[in-house]
PDB file of N, CA and C in Angstrom:
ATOM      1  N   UNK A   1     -16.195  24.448 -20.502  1.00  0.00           N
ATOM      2  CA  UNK A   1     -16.630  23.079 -20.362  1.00  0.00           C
ATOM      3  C   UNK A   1     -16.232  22.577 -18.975  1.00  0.00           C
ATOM      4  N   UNK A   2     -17.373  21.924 -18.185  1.00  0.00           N
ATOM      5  CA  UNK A   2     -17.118  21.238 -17.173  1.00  0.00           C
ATOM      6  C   UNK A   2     -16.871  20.160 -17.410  1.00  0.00           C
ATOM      7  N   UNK A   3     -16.201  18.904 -16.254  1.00  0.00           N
ATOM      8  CA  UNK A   3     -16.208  18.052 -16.022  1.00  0.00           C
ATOM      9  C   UNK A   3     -16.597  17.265 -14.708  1.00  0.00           C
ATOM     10  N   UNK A   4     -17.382  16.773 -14.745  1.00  0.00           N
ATOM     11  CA  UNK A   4     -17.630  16.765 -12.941  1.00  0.00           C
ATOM     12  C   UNK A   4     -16.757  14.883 -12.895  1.00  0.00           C
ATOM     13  N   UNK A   5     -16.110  14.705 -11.738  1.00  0.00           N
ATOM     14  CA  UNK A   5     -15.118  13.759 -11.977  1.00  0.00           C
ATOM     15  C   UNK A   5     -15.474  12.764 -10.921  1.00  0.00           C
ATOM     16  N   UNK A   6     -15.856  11.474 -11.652  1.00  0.00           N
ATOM     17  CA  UNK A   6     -16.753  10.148 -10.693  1.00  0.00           C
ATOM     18  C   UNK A   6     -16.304   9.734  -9.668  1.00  0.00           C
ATOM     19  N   UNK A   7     -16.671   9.958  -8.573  1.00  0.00           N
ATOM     20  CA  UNK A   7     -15.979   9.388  -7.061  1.00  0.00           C
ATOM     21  C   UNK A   7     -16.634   7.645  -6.897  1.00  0.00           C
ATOM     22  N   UNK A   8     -16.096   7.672  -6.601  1.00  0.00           N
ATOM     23  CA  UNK A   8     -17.019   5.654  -5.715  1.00  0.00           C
ATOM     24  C   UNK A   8     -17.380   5.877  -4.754  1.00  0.00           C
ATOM     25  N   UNK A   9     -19.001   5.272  -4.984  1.00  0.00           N
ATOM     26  CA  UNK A   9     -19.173   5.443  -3.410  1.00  0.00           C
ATOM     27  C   UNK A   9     -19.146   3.402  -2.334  1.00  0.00           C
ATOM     28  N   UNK A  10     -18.059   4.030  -1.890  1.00  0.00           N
ATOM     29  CA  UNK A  10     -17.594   3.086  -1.300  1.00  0.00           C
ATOM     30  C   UNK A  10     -18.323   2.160   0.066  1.00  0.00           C
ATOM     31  N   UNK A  11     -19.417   2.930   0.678  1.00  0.00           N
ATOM     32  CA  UNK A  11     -20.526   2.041   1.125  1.00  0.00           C
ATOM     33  C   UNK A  11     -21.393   1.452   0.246  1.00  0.00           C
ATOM     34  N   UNK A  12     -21.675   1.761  -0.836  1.00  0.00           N
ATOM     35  CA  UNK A  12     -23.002   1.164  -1.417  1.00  0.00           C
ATOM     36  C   UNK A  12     -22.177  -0.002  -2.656  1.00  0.00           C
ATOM     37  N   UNK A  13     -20.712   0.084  -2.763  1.00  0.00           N
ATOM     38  CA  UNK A  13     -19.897  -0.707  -3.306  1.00  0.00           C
ATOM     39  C   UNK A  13     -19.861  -1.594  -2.563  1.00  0.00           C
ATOM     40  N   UNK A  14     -19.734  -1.799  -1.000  1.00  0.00           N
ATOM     41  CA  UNK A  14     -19.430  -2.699  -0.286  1.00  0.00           C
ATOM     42  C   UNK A  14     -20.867  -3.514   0.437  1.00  0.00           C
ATOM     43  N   UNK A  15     -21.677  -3.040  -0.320  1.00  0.00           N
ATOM     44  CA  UNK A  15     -23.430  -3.606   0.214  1.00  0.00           C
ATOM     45  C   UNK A  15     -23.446  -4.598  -1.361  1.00  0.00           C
ATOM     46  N   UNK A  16     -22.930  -4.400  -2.391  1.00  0.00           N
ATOM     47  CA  UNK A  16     -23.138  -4.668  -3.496  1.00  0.00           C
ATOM     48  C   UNK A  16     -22.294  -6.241  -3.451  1.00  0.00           C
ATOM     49  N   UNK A  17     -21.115  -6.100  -2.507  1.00  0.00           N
ATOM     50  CA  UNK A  17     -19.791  -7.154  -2.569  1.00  0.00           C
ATOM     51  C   UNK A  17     -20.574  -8.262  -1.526  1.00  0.00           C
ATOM     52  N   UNK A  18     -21.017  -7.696  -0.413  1.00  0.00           N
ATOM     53  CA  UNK A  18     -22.103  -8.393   0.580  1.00  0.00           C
ATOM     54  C   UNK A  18     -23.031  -9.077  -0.241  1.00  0.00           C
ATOM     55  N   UNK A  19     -23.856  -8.446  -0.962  1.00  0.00           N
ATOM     56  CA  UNK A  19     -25.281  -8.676  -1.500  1.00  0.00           C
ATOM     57  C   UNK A  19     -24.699 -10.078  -3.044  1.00  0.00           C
ATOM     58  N   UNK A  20     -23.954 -10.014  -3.483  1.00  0.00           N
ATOM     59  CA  UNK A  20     -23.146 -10.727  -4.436  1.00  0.00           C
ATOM     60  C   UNK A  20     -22.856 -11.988  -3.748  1.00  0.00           C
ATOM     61  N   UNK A  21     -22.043 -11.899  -3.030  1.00  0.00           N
ATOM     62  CA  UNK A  21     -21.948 -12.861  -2.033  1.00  0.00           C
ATOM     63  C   UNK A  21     -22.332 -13.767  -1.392  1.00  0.00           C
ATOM     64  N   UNK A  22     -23.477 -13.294  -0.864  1.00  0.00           N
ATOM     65  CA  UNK A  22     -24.755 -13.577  -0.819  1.00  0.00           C
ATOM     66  C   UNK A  22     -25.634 -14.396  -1.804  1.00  0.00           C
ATOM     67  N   UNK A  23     -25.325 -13.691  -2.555  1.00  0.00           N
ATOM     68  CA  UNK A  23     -26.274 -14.430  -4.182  1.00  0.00           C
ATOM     69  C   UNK A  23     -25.540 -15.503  -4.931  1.00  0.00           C
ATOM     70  N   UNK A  24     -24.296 -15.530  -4.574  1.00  0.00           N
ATOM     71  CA  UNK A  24     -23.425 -16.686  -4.899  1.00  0.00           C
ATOM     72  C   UNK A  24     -23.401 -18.021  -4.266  1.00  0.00           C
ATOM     73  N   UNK A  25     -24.360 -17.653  -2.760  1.00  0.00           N
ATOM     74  CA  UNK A  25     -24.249 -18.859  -2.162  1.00  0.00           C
ATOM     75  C   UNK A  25     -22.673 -19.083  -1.169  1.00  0.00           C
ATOM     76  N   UNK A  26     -22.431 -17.925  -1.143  1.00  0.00           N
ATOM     77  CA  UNK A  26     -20.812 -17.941  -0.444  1.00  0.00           C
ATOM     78  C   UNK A  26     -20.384 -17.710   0.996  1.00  0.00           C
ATOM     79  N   UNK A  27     -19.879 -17.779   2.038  1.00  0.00           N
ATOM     80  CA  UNK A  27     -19.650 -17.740   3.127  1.00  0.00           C
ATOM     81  C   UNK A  27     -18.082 -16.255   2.637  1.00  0.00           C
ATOM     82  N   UNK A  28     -18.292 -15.703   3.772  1.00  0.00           N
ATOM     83  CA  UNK A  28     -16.993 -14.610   4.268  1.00  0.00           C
ATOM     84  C   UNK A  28     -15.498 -16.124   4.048  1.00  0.00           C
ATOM     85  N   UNK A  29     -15.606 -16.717   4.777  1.00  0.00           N
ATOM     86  CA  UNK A  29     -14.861 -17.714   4.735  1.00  0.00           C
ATOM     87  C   UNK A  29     -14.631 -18.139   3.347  1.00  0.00           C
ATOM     88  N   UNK A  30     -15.515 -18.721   2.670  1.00  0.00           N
ATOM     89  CA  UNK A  30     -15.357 -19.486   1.382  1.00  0.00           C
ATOM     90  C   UNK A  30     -14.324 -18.423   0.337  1.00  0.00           C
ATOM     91  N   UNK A  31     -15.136 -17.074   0.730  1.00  0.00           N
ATOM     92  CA  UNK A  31     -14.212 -15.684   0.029  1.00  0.00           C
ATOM     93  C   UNK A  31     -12.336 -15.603   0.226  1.00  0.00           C
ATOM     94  N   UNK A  32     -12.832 -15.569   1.417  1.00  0.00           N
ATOM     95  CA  UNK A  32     -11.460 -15.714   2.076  1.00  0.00           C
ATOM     96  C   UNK A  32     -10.693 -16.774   1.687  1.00  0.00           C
ATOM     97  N   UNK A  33     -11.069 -17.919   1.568  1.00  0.00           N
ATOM     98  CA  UNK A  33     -10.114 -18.540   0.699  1.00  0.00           C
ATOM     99  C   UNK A  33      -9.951 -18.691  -0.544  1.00  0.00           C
ATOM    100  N   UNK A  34     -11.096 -18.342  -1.431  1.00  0.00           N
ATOM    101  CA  UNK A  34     -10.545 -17.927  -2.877  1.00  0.00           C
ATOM    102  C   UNK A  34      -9.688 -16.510  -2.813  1.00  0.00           C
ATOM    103  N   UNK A  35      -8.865 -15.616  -2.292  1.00  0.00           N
ATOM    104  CA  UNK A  35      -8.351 -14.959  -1.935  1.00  0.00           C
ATOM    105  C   UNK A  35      -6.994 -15.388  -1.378  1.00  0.00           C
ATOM    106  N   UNK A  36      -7.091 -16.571  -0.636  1.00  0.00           N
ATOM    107  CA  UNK A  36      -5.928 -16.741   0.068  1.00  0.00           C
ATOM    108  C   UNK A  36      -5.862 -16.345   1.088  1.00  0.00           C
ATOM    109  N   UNK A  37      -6.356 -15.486   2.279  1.00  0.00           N
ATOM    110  CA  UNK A  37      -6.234 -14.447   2.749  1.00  0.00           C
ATOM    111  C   UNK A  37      -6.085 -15.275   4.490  1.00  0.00           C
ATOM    112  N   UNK A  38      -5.301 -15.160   5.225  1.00  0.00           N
ATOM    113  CA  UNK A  38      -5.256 -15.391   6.187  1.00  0.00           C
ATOM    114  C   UNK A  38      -5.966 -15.456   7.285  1.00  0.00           C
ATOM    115  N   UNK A  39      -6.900 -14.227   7.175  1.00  0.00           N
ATOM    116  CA  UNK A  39      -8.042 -13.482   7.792  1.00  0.00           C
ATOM    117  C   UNK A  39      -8.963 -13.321   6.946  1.00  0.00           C
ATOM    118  N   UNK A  40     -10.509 -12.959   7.646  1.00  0.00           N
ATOM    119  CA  UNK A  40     -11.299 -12.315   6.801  1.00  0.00           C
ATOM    120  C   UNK A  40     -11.593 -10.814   6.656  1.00  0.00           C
ATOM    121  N   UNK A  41     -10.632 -10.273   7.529  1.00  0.00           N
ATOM    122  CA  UNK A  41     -10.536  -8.531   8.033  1.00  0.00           C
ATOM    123  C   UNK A  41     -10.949  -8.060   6.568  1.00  0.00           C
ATOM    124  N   UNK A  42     -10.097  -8.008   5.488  1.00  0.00           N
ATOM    125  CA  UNK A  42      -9.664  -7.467   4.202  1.00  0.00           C
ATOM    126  C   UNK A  42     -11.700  -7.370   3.544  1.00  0.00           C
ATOM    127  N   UNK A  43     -11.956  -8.873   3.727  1.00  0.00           N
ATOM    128  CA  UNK A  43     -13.284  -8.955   3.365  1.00  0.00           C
ATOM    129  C   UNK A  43     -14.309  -8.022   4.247  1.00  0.00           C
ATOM    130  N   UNK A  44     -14.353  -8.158   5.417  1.00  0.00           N
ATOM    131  CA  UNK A  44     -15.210  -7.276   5.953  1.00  0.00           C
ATOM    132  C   UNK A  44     -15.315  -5.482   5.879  1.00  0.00           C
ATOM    133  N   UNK A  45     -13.740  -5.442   5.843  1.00  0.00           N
ATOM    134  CA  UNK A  45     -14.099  -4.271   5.252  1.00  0.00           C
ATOM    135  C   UNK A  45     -14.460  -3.088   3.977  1.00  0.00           C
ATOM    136  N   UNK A  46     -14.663  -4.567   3.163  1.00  0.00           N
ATOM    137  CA  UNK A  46     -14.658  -4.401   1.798  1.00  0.00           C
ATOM    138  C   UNK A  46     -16.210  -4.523   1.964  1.00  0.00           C
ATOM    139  N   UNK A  47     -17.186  -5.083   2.570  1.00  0.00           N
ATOM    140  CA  UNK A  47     -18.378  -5.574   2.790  1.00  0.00           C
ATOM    141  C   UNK A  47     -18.778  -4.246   3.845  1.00  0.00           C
ATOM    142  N   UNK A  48     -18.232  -3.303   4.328  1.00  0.00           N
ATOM    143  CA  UNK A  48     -18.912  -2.351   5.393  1.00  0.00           C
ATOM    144  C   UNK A  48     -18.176  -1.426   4.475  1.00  0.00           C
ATOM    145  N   UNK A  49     -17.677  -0.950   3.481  1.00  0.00           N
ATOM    146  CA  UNK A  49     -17.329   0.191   3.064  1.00  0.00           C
ATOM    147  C   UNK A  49     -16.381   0.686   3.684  1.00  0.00           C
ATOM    148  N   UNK A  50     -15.547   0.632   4.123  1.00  0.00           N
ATOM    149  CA  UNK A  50     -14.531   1.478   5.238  1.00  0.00           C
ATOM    150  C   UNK A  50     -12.879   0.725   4.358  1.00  0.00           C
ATOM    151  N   UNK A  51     -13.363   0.494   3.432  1.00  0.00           N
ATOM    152  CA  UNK A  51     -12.170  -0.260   2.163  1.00  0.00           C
ATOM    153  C   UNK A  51     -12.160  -0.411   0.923  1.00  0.00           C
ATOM    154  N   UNK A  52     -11.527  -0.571  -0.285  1.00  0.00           N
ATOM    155  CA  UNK A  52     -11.916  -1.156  -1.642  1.00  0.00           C
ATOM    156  C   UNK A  52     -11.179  -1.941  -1.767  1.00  0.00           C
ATOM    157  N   UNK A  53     -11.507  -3.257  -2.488  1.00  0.00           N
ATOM    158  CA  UNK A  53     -10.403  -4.205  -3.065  1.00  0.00           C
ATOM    159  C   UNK A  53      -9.876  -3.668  -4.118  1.00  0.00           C
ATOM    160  N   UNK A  54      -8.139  -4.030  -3.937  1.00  0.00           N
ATOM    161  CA  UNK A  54      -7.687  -3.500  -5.223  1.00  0.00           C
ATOM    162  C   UNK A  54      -7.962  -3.898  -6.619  1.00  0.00           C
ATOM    163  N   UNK A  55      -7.440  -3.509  -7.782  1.00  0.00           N
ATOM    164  CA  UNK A  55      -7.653  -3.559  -8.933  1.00  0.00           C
ATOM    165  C   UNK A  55      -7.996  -4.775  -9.284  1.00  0.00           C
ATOM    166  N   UNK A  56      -6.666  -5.776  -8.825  1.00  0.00           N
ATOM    167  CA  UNK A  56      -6.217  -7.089  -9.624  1.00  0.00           C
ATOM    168  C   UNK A  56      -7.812  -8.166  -8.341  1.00  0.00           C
ATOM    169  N   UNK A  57      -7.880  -7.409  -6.901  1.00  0.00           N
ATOM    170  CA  UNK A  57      -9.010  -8.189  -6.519  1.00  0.00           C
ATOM    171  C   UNK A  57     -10.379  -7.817  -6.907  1.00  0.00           C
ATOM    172  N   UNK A  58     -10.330  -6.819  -7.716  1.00  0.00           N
ATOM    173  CA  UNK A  58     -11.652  -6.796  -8.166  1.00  0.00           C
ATOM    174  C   UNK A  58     -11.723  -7.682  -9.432  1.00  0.00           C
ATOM    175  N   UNK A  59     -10.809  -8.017  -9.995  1.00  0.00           N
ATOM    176  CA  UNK A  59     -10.966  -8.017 -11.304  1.00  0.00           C
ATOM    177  C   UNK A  59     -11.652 -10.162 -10.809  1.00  0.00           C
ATOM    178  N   UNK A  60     -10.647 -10.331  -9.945  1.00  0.00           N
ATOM    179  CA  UNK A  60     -10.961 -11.687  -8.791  1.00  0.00           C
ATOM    180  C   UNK A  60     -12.697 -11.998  -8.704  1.00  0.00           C
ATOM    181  N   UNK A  61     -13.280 -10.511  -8.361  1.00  0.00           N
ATOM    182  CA  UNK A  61     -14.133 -10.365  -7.315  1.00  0.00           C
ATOM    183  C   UNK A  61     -15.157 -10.398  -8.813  1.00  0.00           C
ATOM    184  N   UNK A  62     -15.002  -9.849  -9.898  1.00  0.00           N
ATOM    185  CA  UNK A  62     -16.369 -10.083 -11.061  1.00  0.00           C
ATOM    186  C   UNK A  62     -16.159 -11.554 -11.311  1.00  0.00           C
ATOM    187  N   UNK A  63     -14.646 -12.237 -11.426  1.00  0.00           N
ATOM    188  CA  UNK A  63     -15.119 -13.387 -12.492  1.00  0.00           C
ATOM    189  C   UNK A  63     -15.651 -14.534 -11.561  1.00  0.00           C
ATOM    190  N   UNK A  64     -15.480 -14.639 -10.070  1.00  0.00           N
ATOM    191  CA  UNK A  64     -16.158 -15.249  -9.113  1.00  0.00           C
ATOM    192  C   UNK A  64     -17.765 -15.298  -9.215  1.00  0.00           C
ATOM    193  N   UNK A  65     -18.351 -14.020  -8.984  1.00  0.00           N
ATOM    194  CA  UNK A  65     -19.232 -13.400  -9.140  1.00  0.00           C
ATOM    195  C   UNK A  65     -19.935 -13.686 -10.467  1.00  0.00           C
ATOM    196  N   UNK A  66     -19.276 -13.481 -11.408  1.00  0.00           N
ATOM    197  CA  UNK A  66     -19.793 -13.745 -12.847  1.00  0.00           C
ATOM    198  C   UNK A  66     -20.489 -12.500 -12.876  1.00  0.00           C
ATOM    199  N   UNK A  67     -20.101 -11.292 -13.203  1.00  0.00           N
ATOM    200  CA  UNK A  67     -20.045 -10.034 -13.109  1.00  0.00           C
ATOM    201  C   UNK A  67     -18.839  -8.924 -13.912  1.00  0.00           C
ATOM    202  N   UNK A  68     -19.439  -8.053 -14.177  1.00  0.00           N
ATOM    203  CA  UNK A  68     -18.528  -6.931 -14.773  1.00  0.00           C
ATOM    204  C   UNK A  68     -18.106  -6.360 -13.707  1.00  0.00           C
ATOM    205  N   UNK A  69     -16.652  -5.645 -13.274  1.00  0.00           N
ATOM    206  CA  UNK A  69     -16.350  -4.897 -12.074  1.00  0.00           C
ATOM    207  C   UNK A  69     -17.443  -3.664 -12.147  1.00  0.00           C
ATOM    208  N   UNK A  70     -17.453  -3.232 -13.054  1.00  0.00           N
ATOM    209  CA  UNK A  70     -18.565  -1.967 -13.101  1.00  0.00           C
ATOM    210  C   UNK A  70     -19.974  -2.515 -12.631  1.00  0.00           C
ATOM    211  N   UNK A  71     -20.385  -3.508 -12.190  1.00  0.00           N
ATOM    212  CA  UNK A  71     -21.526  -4.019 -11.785  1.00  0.00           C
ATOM    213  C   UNK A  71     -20.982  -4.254 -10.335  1.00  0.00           C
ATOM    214  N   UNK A  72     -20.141  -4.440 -10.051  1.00  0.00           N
ATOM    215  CA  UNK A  72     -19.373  -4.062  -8.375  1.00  0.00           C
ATOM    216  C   UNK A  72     -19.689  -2.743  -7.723  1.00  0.00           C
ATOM    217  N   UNK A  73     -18.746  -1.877  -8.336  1.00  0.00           N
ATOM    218  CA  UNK A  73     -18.826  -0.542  -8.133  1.00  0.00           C
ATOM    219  C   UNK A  73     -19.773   0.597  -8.530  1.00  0.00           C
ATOM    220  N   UNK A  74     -19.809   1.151  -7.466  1.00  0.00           N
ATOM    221  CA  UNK A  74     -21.017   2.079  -7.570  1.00  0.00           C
ATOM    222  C   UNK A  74     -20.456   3.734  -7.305  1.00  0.00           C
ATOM    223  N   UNK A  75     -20.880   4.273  -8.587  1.00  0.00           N
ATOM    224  CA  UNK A  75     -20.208   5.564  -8.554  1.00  0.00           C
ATOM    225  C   UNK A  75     -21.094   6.640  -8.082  1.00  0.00           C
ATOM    226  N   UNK A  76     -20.457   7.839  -7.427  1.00  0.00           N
ATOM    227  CA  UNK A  76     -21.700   9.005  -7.199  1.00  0.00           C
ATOM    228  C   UNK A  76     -21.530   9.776  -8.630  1.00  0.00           C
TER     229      UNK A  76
END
């Protein structure tokens, strides 16, 4: 028995966080401060793939969204 074991694909996760975003009516900024976040670095690179938000910010990132995290993330 195989198992083939689900990677994320972490560009098309971060087109999904963009595209959400987007559909929320939200600014990088507006994100950034439901976050707290000093900067918007954390966001952009969560939005170009070259990052993932952690657990507890994804979990942030569906109920904002009004979304399941699995409707975030996109697996290969």
């Amino acid at each position: 028995m195989t198992f083939t074991i689900p990677t994320i694909n972490m560009t098309a996760t971060g087109s999904n966080i963009n595209r959400m975003r987007i559909e929320a009516g939200m600014s990088v900024r507006q994100l950034q401060d439901v976050f707290g976040f000093t900067t918007p670095q954390a966001i952009y690179k969560w939005q170009h793939g070259t990052a993932m938000p952690t657990l507890d910010n994804l979990v942030i990132l569906a109920a904002v969204f009004h979304v399941h995290m699995d409707d975030i993330i996109v697996r290969n």
